[in-house]
N, C-alpha and C. Protein backbone atom coordinates (compact mmCIF):
# COMPACT_ATOMS: atom_id res chain seq x y z
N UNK A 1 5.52 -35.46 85.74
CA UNK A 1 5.76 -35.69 87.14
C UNK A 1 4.45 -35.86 87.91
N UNK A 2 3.57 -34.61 87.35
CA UNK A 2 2.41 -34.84 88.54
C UNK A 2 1.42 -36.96 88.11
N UNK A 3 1.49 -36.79 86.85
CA UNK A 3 1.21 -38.35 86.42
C UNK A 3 1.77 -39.31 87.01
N UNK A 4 3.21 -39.11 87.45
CA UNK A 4 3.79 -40.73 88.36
C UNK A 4 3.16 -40.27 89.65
N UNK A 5 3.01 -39.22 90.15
CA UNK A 5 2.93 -38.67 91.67
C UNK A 5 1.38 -39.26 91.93
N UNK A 6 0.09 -38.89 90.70
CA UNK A 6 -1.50 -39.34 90.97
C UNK A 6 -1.14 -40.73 90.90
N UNK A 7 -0.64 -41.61 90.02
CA UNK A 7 -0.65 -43.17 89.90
C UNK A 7 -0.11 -43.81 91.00
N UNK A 8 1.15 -43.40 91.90
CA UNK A 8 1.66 -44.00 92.88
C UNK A 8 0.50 -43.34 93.86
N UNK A 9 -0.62 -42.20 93.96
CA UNK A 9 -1.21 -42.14 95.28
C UNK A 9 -2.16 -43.15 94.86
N UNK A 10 -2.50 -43.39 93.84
CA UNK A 10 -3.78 -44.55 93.65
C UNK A 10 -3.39 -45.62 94.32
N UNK A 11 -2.27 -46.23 93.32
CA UNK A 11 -2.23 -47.41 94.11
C UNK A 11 -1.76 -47.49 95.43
N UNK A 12 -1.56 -46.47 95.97
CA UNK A 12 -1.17 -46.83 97.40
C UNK A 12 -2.80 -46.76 98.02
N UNK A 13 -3.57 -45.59 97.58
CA UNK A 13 -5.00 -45.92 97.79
C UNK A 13 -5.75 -47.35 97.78
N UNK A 14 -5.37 -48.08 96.44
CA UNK A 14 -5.78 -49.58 96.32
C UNK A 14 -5.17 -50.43 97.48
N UNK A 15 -3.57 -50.61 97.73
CA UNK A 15 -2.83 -51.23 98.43
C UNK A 15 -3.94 -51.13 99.91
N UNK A 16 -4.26 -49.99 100.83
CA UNK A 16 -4.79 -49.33 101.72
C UNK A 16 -5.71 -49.83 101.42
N UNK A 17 -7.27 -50.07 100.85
CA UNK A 17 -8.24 -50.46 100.87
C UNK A 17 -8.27 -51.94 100.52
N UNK A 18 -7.23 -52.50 100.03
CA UNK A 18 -7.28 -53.95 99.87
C UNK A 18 -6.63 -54.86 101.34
N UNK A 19 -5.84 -54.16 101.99
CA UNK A 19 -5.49 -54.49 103.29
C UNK A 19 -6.32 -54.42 104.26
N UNK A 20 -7.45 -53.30 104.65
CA UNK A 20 -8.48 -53.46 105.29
C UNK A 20 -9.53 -54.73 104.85
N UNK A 21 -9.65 -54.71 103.65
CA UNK A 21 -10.93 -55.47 103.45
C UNK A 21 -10.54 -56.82 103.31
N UNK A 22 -9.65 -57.36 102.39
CA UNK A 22 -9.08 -58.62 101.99
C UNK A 22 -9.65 -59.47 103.57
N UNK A 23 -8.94 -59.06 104.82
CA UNK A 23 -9.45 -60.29 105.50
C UNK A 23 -10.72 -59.94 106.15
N UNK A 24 -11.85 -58.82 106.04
CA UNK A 24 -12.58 -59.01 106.45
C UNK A 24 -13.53 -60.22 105.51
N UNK A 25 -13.39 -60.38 104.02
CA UNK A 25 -13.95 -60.66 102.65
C UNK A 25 -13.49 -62.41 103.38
N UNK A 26 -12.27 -62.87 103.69
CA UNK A 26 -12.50 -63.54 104.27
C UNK A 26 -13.01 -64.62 105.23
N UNK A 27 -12.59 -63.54 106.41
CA UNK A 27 -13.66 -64.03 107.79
C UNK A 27 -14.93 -64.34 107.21
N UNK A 28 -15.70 -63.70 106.81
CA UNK A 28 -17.04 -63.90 105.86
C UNK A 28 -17.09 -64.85 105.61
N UNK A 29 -16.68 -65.57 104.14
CA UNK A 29 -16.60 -66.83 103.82
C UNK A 29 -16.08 -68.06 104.46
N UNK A 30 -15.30 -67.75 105.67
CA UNK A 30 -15.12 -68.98 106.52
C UNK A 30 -16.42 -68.75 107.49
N UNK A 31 -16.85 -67.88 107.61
CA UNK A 31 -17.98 -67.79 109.02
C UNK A 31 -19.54 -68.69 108.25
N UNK A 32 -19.40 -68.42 106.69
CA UNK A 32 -20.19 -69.27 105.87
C UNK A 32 -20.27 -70.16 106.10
N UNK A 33 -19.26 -71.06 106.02
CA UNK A 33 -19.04 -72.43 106.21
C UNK A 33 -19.57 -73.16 107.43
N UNK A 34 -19.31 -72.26 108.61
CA UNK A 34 -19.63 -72.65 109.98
C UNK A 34 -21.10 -73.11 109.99
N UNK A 35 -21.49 -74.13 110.56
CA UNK A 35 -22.61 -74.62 110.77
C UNK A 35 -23.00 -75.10 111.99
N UNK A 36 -24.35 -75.41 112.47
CA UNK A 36 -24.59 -75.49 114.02
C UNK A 36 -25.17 -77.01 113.65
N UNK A 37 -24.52 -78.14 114.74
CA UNK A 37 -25.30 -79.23 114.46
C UNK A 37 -25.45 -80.01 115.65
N UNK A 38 -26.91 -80.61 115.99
CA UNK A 38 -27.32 -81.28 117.37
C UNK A 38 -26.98 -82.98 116.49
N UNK A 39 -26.66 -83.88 117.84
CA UNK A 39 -26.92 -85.52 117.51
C UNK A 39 -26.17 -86.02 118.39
N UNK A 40 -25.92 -87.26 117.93
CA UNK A 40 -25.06 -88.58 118.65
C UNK A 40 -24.03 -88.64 118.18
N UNK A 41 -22.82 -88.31 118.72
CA UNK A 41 -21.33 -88.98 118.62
C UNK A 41 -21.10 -90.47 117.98
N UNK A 42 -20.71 -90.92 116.85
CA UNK A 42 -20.88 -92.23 116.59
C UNK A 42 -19.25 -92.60 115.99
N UNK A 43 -18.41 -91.49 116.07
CA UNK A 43 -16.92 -91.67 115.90
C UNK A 43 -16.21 -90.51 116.13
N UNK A 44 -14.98 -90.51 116.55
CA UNK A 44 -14.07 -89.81 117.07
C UNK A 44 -12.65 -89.88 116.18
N UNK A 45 -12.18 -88.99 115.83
CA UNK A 45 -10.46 -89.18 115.64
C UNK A 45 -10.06 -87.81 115.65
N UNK A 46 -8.96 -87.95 116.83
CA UNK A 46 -8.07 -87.02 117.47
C UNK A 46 -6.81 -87.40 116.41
N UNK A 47 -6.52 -86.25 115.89
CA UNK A 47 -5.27 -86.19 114.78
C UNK A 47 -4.28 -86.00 114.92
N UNK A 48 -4.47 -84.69 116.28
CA UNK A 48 -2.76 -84.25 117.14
C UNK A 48 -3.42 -83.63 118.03
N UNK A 49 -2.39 -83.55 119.14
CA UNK A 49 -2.98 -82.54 120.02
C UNK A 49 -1.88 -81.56 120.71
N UNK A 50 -1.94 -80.44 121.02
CA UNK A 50 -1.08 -79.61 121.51
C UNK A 50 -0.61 -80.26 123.06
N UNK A 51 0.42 -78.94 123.70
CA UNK A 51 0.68 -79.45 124.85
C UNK A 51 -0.36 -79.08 125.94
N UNK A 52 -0.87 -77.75 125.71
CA UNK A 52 -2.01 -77.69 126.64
C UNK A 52 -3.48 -78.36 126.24
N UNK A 53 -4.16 -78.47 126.96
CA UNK A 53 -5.39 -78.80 126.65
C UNK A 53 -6.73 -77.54 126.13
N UNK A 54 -7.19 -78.45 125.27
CA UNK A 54 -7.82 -77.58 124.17
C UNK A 54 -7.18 -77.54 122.79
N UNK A 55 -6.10 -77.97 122.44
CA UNK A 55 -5.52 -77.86 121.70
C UNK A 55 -5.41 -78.67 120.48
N UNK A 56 -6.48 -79.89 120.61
CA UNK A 56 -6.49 -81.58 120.03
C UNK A 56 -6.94 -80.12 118.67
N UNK A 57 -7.05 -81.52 117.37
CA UNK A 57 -7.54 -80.93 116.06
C UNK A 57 -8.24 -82.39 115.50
N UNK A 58 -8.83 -83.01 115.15
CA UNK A 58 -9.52 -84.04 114.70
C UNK A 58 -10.57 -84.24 113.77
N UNK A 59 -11.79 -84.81 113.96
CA UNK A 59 -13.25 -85.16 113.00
C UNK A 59 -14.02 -85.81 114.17
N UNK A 60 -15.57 -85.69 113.80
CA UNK A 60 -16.43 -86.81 114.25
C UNK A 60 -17.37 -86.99 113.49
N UNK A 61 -18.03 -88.08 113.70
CA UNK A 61 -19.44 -87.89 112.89
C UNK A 61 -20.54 -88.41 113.91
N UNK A 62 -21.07 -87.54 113.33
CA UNK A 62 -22.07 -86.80 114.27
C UNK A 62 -23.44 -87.32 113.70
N UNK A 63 -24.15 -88.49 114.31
CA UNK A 63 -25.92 -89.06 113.77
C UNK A 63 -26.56 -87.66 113.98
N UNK A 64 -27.27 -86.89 113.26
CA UNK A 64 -28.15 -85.54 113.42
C UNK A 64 -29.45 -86.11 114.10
N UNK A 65 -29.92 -84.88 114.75
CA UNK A 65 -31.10 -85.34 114.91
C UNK A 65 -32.23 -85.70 113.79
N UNK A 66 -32.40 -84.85 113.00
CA UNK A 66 -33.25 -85.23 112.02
C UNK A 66 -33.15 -86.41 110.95
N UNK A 67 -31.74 -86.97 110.82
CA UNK A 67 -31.61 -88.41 110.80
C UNK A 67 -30.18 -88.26 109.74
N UNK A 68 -29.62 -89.19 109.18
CA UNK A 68 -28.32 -88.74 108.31
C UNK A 68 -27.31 -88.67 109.65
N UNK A 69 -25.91 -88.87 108.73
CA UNK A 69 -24.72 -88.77 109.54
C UNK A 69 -24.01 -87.81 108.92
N UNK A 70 -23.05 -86.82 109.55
CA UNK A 70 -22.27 -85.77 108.73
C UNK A 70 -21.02 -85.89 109.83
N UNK A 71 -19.79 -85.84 108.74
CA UNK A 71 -18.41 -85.85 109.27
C UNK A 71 -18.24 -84.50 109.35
N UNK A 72 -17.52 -83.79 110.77
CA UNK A 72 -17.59 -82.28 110.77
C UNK A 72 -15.38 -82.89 111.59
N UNK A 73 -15.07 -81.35 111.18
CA UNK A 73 -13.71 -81.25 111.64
C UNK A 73 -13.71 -80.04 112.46
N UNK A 74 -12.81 -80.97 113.85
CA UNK A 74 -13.16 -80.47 115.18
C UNK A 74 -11.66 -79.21 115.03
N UNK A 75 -11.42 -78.52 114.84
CA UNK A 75 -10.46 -77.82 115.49
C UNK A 75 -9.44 -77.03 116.47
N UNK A 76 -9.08 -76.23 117.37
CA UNK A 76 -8.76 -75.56 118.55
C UNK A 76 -9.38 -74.64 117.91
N UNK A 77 -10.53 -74.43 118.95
CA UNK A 77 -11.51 -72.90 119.36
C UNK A 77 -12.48 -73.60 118.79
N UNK A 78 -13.24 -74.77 118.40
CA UNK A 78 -14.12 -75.48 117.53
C UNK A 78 -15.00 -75.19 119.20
N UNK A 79 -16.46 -74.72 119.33
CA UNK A 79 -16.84 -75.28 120.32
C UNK A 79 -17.83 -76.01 119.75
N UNK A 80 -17.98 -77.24 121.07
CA UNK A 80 -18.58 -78.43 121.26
C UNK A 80 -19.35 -78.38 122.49
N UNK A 81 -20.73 -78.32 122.66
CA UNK A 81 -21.87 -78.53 123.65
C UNK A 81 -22.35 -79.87 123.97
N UNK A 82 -21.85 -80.66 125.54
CA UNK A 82 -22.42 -81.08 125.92
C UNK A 82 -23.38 -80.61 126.84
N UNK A 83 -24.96 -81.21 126.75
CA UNK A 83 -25.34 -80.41 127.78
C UNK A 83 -25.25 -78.76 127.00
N UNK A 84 -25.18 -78.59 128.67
CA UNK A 84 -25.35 -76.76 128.57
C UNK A 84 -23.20 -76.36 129.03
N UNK A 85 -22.76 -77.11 128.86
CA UNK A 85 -21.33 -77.18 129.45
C UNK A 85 -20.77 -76.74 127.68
N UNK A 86 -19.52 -76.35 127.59
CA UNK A 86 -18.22 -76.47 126.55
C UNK A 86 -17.49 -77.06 126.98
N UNK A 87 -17.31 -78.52 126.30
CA UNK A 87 -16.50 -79.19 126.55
C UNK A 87 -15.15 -79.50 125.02
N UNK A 88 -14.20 -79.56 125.61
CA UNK A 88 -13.15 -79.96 124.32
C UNK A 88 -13.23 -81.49 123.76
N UNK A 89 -12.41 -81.42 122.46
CA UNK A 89 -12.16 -82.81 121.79
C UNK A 89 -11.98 -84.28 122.54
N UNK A 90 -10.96 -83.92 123.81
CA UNK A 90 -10.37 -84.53 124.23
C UNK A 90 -11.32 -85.21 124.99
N UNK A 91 -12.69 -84.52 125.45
CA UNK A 91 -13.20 -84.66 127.06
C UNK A 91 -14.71 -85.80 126.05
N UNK A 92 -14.48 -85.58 124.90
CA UNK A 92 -15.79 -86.51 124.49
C UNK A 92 -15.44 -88.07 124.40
N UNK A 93 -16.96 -88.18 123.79
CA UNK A 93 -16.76 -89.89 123.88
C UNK A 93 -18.05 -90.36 122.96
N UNK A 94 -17.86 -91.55 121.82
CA UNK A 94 -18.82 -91.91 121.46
C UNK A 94 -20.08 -92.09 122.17
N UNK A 95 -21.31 -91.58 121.87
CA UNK A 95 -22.20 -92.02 122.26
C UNK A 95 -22.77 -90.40 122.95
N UNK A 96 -21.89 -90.03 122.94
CA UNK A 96 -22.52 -88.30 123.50
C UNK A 96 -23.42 -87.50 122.99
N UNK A 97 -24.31 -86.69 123.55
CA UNK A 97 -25.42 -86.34 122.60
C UNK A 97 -24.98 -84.70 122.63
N UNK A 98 -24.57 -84.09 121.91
CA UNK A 98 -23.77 -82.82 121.75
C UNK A 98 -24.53 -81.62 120.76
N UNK A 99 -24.18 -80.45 120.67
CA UNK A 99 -24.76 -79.18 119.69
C UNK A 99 -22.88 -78.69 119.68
N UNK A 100 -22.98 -78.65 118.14
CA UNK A 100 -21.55 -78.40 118.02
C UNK A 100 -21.60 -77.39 116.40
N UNK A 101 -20.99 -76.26 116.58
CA UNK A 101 -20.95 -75.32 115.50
C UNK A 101 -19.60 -75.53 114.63
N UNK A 102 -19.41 -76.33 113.99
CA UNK A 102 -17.98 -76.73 113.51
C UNK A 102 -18.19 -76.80 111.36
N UNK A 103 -17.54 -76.91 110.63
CA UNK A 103 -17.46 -77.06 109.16
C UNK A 103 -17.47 -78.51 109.04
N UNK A 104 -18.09 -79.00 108.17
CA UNK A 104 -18.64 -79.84 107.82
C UNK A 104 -17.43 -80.74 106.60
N UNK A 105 -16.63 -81.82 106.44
CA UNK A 105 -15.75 -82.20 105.99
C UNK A 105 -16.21 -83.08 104.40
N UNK A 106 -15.80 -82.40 103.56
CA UNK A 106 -16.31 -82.85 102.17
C UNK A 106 -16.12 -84.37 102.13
N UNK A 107 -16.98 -85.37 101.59
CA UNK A 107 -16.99 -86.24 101.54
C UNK A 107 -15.83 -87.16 100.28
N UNK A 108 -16.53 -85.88 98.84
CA UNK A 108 -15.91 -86.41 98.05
C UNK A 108 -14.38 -86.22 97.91
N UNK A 109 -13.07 -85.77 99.61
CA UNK A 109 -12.35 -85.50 99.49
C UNK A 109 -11.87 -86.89 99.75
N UNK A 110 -13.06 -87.48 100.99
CA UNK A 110 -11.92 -89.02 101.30
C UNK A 110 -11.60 -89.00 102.90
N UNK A 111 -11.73 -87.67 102.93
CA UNK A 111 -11.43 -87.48 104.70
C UNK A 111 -12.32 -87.74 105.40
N UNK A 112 -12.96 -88.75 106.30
CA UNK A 112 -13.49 -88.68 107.10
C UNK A 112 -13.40 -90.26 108.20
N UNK A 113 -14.09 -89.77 109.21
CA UNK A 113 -13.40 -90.69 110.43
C UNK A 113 -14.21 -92.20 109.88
N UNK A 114 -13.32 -93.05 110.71
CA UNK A 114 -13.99 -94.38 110.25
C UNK A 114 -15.02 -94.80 111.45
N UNK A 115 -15.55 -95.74 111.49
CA UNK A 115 -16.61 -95.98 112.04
C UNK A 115 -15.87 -96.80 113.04
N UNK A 116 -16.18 -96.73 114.47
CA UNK A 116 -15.70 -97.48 115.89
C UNK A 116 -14.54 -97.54 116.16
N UNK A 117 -13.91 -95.89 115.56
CA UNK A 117 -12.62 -95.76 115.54
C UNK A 117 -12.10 -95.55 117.22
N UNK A 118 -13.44 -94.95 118.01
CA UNK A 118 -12.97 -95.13 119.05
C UNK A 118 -12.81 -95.57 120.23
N UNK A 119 -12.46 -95.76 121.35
CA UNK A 119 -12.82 -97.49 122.23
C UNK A 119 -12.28 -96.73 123.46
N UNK A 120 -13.04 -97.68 124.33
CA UNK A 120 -13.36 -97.26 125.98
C UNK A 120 -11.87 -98.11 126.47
N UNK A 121 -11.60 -97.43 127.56
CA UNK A 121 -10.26 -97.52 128.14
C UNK A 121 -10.72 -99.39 128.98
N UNK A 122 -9.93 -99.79 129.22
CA UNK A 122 -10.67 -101.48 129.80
C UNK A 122 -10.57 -101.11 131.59
């Protein structure tokens, strides 16, 4: 008896320490990913957007300053610096010169925005 009684407090011990940590072990490895990047707006694609604003989810690619282009995916809560302002998905525009902390979209997946995908209202 006392043998089932120590094995069920263990694993409830394990259960208990794997519930605290599991999503901190997480957060971690997505906060990895996050990257800070300055440049020029040179494409846009808005994918969906919620009903309130702030809510768009999309890509851009972004000319860096130090030279190279990188496709990053914009999300809700993604912030985006124009200027010294936070501005959302919705409020940009090719050609913007931005600092944006967003994940960076694998190339060899296929996903990324096309070039002059996006166009000025006439």
């Amino acid at each position: 008896m006392k043998g089932i009684m120590a094995t069920a407090l263990l694993g409830l011990c394990l259960a208990l320490i794997l519930a605290v940590a599991w999503p901190a072990l997480a957060e971690e490895q997505r906060s990895a990913l996050l990257k800070q990047y300055w440049g020029t707006i040179t494409s846009i694609r808005i994918d969906r957007c919620g009903k309130r604003p702030g809510l768009c989810e999309g890509a851009i690619i972004l000319a860096q300053r130090e030279g190279g282009e990188v496709s990053l995916a914009i999300r809700p809560g993604t912030w985006v610096k124009r200027g010294q302002r936070l501005v959302l998905l919705e409020e940009l525009s090719v050609g913007n010169d931005v600092h944006v902390q967003a994940i960076e979209i694998a190339a060899e997946r296929g996903v990324r925005p096309t070039k002059n995908e996006a166009t000025t209202p006439p």
